[in-house]
C-alpha atoms as a PDB file:
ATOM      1  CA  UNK A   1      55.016  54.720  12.384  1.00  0.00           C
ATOM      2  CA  UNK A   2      52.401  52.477  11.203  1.00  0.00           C
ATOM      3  CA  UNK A   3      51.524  49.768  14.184  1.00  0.00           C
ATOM      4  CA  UNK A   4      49.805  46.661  12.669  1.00  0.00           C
ATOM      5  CA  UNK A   5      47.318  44.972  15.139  1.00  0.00           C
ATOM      6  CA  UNK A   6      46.995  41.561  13.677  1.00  0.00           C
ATOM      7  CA  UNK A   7      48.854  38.467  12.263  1.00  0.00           C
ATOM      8  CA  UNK A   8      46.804  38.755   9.043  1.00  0.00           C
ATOM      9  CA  UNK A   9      49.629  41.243   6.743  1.00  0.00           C
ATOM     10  CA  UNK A  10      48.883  41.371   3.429  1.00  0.00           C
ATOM     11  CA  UNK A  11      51.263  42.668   1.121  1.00  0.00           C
ATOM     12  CA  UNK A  12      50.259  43.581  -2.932  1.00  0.00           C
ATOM     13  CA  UNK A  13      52.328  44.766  -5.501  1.00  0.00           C
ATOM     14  CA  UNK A  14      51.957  46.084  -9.003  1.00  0.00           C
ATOM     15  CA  UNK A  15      53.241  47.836 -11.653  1.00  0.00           C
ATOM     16  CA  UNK A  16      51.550  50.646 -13.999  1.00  0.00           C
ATOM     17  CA  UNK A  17      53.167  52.306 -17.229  1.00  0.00           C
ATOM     18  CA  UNK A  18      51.993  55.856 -16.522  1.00  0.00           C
ATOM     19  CA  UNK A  19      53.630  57.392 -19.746  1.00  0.00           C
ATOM     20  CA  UNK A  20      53.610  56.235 -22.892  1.00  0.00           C
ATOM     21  CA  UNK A  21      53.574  59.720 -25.142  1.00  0.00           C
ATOM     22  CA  UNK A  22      56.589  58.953 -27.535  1.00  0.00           C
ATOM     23  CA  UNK A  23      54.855  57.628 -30.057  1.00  0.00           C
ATOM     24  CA  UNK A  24      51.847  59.955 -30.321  1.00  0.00           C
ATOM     25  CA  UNK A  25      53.710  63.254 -29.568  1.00  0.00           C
ATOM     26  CA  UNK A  26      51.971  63.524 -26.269  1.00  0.00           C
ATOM     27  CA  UNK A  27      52.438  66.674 -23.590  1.00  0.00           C
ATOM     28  CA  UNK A  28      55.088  64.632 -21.737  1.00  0.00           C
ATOM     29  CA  UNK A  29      57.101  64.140 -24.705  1.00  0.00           C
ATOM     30  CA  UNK A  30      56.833  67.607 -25.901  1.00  0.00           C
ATOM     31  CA  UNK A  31      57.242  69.126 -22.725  1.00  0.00           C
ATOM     32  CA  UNK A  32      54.572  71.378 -23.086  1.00  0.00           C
ATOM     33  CA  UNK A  33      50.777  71.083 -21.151  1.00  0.00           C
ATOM     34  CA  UNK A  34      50.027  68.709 -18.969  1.00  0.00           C
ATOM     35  CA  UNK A  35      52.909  67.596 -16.512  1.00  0.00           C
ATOM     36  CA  UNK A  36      51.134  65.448 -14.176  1.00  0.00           C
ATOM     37  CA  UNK A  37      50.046  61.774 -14.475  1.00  0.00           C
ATOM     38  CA  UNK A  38      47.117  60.391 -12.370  1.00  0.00           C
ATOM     39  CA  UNK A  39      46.195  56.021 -12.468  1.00  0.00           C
ATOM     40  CA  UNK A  40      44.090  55.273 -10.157  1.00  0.00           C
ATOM     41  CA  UNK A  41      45.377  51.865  -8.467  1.00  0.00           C
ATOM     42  CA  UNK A  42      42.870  49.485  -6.938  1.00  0.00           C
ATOM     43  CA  UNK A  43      44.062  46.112  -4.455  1.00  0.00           C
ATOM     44  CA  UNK A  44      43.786  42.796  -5.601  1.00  0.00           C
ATOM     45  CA  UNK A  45      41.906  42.547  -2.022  1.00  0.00           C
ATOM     46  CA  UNK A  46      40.644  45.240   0.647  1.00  0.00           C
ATOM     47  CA  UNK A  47      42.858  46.212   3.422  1.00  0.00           C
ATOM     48  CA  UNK A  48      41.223  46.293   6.736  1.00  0.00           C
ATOM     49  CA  UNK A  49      42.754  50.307   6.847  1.00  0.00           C
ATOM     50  CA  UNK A  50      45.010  51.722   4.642  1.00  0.00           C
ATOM     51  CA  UNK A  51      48.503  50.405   4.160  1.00  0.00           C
ATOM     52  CA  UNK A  52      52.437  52.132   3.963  1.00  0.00           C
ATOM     53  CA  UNK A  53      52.344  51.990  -0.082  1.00  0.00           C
ATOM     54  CA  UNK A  54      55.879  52.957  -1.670  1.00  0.00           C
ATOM     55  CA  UNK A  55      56.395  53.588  -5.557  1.00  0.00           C
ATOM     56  CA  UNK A  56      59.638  53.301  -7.520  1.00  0.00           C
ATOM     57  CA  UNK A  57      60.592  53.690 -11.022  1.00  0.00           C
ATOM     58  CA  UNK A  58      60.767  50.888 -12.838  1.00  0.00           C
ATOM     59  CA  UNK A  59      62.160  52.339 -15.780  1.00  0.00           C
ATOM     60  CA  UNK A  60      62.238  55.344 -18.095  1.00  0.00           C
ATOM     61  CA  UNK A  61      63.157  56.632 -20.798  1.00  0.00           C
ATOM     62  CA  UNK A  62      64.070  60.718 -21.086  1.00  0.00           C
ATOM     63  CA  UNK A  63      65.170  62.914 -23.343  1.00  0.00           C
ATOM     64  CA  UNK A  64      69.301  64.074 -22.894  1.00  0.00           C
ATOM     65  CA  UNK A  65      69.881  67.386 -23.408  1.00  0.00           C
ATOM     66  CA  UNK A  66      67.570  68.669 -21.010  1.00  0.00           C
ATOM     67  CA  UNK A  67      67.483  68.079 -16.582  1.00  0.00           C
ATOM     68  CA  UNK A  68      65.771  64.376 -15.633  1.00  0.00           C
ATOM     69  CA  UNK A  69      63.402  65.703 -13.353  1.00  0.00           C
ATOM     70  CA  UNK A  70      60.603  63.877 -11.424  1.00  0.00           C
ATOM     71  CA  UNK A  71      58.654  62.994  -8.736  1.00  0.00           C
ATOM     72  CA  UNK A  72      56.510  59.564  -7.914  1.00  0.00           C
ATOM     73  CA  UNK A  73      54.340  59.444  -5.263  1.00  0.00           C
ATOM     74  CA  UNK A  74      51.185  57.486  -4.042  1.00  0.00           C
ATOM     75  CA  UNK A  75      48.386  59.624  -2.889  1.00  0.00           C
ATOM     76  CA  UNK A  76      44.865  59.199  -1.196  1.00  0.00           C
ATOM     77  CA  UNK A  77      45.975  55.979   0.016  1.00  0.00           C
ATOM     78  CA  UNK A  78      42.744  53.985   1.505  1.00  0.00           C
ATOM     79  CA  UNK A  79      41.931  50.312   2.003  1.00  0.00           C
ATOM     80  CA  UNK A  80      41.047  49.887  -0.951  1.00  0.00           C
ATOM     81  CA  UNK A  81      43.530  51.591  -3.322  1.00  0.00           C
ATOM     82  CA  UNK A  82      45.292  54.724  -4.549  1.00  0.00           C
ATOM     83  CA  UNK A  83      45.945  57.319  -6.567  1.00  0.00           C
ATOM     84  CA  UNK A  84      49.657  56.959  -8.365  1.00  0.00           C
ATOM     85  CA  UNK A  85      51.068  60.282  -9.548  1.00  0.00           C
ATOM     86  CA  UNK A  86      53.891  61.407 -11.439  1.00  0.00           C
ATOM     87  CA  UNK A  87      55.166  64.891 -12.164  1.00  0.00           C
ATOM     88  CA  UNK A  88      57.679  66.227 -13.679  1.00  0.00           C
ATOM     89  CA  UNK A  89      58.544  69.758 -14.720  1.00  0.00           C
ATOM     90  CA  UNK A  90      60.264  72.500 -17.149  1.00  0.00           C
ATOM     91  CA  UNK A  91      62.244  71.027 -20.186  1.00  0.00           C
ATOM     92  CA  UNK A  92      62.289  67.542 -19.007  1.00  0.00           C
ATOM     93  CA  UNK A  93      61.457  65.180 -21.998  1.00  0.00           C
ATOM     94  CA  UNK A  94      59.499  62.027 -20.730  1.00  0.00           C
ATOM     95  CA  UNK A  95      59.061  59.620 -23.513  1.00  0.00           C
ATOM     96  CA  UNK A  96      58.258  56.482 -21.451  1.00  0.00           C
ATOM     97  CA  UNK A  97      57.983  55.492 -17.577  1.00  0.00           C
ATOM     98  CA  UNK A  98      57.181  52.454 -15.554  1.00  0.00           C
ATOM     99  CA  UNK A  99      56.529  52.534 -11.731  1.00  0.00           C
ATOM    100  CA  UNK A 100      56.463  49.460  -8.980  1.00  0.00           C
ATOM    101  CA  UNK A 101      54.475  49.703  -6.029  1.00  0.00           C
ATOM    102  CA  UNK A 102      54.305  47.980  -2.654  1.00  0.00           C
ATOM    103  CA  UNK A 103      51.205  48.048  -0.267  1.00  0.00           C
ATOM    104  CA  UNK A 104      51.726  46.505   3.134  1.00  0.00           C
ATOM    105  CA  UNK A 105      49.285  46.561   6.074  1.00  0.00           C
ATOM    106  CA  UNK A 106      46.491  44.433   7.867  1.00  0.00           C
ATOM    107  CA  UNK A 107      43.793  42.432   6.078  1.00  0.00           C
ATOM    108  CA  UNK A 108      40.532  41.950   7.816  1.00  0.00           C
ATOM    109  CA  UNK A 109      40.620  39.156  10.038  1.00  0.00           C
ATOM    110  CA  UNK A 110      37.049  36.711  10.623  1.00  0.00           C
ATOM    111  CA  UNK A 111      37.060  37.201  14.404  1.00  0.00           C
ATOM    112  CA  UNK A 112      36.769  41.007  13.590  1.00  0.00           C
ATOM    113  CA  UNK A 113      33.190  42.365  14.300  1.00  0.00           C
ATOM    114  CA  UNK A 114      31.671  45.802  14.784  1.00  0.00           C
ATOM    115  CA  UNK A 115      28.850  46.141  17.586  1.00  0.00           C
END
């Protein structure tokens, strides 16, 4: 559980198309190579540590015939960003995909001072 010590919460949001390889054939589409995504994210402002971030599809678009497979996660979460990731795996045809995120934690506060 994440224990915030200060009135100052910031929450940011965001959203990040992550795949986009329809139109130019790429590896997601294909389902061959790569089948991992990286965007770095960066916060409108600095958290004073790092914050609970949570991701969701916003929307995609998959090829039928073939398993929907994938996984969305935020990793190397510090105050002042992260690293979005999305995999996905086997046949699973990923022509387009959208993902939300939420960062909530504390913000720096002015009566905070290090000695």
């Amino acid at each position: 559980m994440k224990k915030l010590r200060n009135h100052l919460i910031g929450v940011d949001q965001g959203e990040v198309a992550i795949v986009s390889d329809y139109d130019d054939g790429g590896e997601m589409w294909t389902g061959t190579g790569q089948r991992e995504r990286r965007r770095h994210v960066r916060f409108a402002e600095a958290f004073r540590t790092a914050p609970a971030v949570q991701c969701a599809v916003a929307m995609w678009d998959v090829a039928g015939g073939t398993n929907q497979r994938g996984d969305v996660a935020a990793e190397s979460v510090t105050g002042e960003g992260f690293e979005l990731v999305f995999r996905t795996w086997s046949d699973t045809r990923i022509a387009r995909l959208r993902v939300r995120w939420m960062a909530i934690g504390e913000l720096a506060h002015a009566d905070d001072w290090s000695v």
